[in-house]
N, C-alpha and C. Protein backbone atom coordinates (compact mmCIF):
# COMPACT_ATOMS: atom_id res chain seq x y z
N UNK A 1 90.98 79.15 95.86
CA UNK A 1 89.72 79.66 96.39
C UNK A 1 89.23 80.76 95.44
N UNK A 2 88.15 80.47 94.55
CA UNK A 2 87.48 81.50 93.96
C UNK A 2 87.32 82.73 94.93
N UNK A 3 86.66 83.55 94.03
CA UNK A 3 86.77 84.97 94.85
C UNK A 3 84.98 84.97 95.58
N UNK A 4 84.13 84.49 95.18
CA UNK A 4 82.82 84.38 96.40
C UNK A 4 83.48 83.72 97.70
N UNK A 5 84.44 82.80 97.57
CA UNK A 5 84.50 82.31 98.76
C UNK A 5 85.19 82.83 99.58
N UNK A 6 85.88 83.78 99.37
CA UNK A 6 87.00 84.19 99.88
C UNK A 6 86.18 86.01 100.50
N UNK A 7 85.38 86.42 99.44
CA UNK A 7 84.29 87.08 100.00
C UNK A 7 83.57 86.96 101.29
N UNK A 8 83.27 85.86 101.26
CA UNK A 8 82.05 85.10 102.20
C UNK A 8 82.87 84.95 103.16
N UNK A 9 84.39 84.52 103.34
CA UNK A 9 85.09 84.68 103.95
C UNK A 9 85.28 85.93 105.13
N UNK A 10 85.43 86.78 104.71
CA UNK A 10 85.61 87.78 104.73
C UNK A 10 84.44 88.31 105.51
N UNK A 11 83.35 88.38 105.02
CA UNK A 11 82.25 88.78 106.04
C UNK A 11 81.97 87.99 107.47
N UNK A 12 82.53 86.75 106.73
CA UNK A 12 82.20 85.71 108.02
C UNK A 12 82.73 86.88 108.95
N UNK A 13 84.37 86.66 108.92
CA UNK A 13 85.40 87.31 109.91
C UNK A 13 84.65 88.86 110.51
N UNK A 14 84.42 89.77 109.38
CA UNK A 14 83.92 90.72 109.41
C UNK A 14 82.50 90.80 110.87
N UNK A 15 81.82 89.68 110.42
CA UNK A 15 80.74 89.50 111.83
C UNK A 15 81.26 89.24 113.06
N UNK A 16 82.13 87.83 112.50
CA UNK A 16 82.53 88.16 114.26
C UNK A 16 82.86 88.55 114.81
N UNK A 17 83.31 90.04 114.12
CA UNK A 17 84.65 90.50 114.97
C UNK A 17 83.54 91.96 115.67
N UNK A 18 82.41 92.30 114.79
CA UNK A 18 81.03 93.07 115.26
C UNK A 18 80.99 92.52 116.49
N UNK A 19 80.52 90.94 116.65
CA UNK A 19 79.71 90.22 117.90
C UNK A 19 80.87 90.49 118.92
N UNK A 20 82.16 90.26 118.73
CA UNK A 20 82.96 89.87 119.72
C UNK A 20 83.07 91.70 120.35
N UNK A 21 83.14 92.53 119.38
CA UNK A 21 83.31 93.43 119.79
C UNK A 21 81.82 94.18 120.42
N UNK A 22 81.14 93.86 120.37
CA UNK A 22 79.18 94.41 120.76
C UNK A 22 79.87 93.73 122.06
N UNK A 23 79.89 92.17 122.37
CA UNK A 23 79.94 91.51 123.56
C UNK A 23 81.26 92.40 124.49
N UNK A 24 82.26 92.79 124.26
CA UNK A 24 83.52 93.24 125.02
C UNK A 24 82.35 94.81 124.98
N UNK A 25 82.39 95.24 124.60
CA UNK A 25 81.82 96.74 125.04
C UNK A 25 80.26 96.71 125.71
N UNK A 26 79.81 95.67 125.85
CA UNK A 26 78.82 95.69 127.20
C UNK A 26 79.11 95.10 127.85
N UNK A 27 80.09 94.37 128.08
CA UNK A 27 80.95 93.83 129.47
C UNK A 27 81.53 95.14 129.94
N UNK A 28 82.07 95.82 128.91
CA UNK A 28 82.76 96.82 129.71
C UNK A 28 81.99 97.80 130.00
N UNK A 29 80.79 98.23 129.50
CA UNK A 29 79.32 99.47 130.73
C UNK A 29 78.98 98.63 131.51
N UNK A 30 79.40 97.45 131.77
CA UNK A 30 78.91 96.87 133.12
C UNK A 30 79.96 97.74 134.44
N UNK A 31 80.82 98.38 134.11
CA UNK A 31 81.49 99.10 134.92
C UNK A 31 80.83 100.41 135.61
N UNK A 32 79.97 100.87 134.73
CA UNK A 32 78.94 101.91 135.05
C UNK A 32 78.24 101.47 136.25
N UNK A 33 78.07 100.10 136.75
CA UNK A 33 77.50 99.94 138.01
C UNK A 33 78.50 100.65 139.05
N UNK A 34 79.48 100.80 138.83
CA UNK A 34 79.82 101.72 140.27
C UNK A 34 79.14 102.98 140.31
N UNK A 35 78.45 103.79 139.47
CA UNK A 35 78.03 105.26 139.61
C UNK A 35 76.34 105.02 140.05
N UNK A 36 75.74 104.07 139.87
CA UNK A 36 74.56 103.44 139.98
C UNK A 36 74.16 102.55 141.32
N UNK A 37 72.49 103.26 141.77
CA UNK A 37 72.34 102.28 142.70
C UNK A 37 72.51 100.97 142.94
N UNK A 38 72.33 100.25 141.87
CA UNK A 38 72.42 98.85 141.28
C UNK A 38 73.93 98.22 141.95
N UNK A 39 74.52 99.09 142.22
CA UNK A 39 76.32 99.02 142.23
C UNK A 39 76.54 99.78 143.44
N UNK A 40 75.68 99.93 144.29
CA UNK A 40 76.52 100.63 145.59
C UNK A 40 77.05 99.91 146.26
N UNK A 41 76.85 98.72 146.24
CA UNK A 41 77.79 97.54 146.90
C UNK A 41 79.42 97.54 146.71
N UNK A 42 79.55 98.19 145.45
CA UNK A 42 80.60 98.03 144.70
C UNK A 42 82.13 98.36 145.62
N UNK A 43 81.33 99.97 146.03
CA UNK A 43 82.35 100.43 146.95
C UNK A 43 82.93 100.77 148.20
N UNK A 44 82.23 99.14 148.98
CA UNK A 44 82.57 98.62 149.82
C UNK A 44 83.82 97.93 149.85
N UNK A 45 84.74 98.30 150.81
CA UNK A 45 85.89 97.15 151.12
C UNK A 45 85.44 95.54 151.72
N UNK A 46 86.46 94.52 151.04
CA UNK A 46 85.96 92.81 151.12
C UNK A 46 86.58 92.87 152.50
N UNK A 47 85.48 92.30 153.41
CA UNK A 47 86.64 92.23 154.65
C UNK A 47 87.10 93.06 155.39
N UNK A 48 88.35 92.72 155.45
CA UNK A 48 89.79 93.78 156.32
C UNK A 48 90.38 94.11 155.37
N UNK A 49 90.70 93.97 154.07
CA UNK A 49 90.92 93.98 152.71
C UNK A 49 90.80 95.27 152.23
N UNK A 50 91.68 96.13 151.89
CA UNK A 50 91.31 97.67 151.54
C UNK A 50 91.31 97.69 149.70
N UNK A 51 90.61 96.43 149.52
CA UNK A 51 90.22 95.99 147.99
C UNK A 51 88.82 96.20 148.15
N UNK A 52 88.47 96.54 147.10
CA UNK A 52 86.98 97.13 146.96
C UNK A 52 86.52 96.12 145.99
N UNK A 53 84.91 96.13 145.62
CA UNK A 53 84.25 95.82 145.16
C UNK A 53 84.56 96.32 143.41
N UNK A 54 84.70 97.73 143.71
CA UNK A 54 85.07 98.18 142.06
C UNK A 54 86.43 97.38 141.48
N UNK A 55 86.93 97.13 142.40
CA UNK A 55 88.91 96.68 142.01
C UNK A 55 88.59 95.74 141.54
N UNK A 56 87.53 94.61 142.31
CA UNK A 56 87.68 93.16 141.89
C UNK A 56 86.65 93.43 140.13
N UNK A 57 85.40 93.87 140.22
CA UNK A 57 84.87 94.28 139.31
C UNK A 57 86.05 94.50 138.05
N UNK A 58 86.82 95.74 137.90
CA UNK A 58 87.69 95.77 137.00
C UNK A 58 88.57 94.90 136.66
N UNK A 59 89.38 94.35 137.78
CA UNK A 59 90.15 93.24 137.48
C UNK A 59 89.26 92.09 136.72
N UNK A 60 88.27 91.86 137.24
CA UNK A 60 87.20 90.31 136.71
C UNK A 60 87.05 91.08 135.14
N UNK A 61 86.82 92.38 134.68
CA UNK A 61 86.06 92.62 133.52
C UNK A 61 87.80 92.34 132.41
N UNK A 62 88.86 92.78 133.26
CA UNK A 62 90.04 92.69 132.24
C UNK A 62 90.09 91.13 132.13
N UNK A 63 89.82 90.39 132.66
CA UNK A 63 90.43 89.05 133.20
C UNK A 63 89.43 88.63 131.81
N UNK A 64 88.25 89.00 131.35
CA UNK A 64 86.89 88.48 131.00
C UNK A 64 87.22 89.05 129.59
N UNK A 65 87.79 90.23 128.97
CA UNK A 65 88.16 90.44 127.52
C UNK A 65 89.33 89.78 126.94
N UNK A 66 90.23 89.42 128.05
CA UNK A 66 91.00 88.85 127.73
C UNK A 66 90.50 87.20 127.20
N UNK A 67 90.02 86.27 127.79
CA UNK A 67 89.41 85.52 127.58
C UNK A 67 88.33 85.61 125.96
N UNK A 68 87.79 86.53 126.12
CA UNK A 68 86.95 87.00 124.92
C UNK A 68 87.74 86.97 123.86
N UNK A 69 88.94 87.90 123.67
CA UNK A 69 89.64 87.96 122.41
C UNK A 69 90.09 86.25 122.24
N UNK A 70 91.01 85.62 123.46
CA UNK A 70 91.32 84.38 123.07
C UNK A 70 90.57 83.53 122.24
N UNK A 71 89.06 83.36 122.56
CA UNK A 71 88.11 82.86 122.13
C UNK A 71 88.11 83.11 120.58
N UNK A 72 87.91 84.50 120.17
CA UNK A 72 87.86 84.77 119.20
C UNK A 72 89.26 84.40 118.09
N UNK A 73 90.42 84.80 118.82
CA UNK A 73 91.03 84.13 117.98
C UNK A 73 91.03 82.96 117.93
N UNK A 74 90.98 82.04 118.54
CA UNK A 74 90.91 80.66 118.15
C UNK A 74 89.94 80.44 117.37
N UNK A 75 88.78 80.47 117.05
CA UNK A 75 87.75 80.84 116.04
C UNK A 75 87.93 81.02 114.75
N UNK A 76 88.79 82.41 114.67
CA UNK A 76 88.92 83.29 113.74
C UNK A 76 90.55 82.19 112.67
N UNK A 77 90.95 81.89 113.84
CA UNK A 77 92.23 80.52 113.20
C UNK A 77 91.39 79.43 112.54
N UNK A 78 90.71 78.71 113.32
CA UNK A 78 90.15 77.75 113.02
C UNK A 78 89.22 77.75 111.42
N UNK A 79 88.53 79.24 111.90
CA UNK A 79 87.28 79.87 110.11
C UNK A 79 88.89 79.79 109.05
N UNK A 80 90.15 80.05 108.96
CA UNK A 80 90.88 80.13 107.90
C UNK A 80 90.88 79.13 107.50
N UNK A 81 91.06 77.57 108.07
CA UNK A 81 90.89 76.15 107.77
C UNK A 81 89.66 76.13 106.34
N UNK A 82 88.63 76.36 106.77
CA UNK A 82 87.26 76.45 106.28
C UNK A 82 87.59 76.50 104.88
């Protein structure tokens, strides 16, 4: 692999790892809805359930980067093929 390609390479990775990371850090100020009217729902208990709205919120947002990075690495495996 000449060295442009391996360059080009390189930025590729370099972007996605911007996007993946822009996308995980406004998933995660979506957490800011608990301090916000938008989010007063949040901190209500489900039910009889002394689980809140914020719990499931956090749990769903970890559950959701996790997923994100997977994504990305599989991607980021796949661009080395290239």
């Amino acid at each position: 692999m000449d060295t442009d390609k391996k360059l080009e390479l390189i930025r590729r990775k370099t972007r996605r790892r911007y996007v993946f990371s822009l996308m995980t850090l406004a998933v995660y100020f979506t957490f800011v809805l608990n301090w916000t009217d938008a989010g007063a729902g949040l901190g209500d208990f489900l039910g009889d359930t002394k689980i809140s709205g914020s719990l499931v919120l956090f749990a769903g947002l970890i559950i959701l980067m996790i997923v994100f990075e997977l994504i990305f690495l599989a991607l980021n495996s796949r661009g080395d093929e290239q």
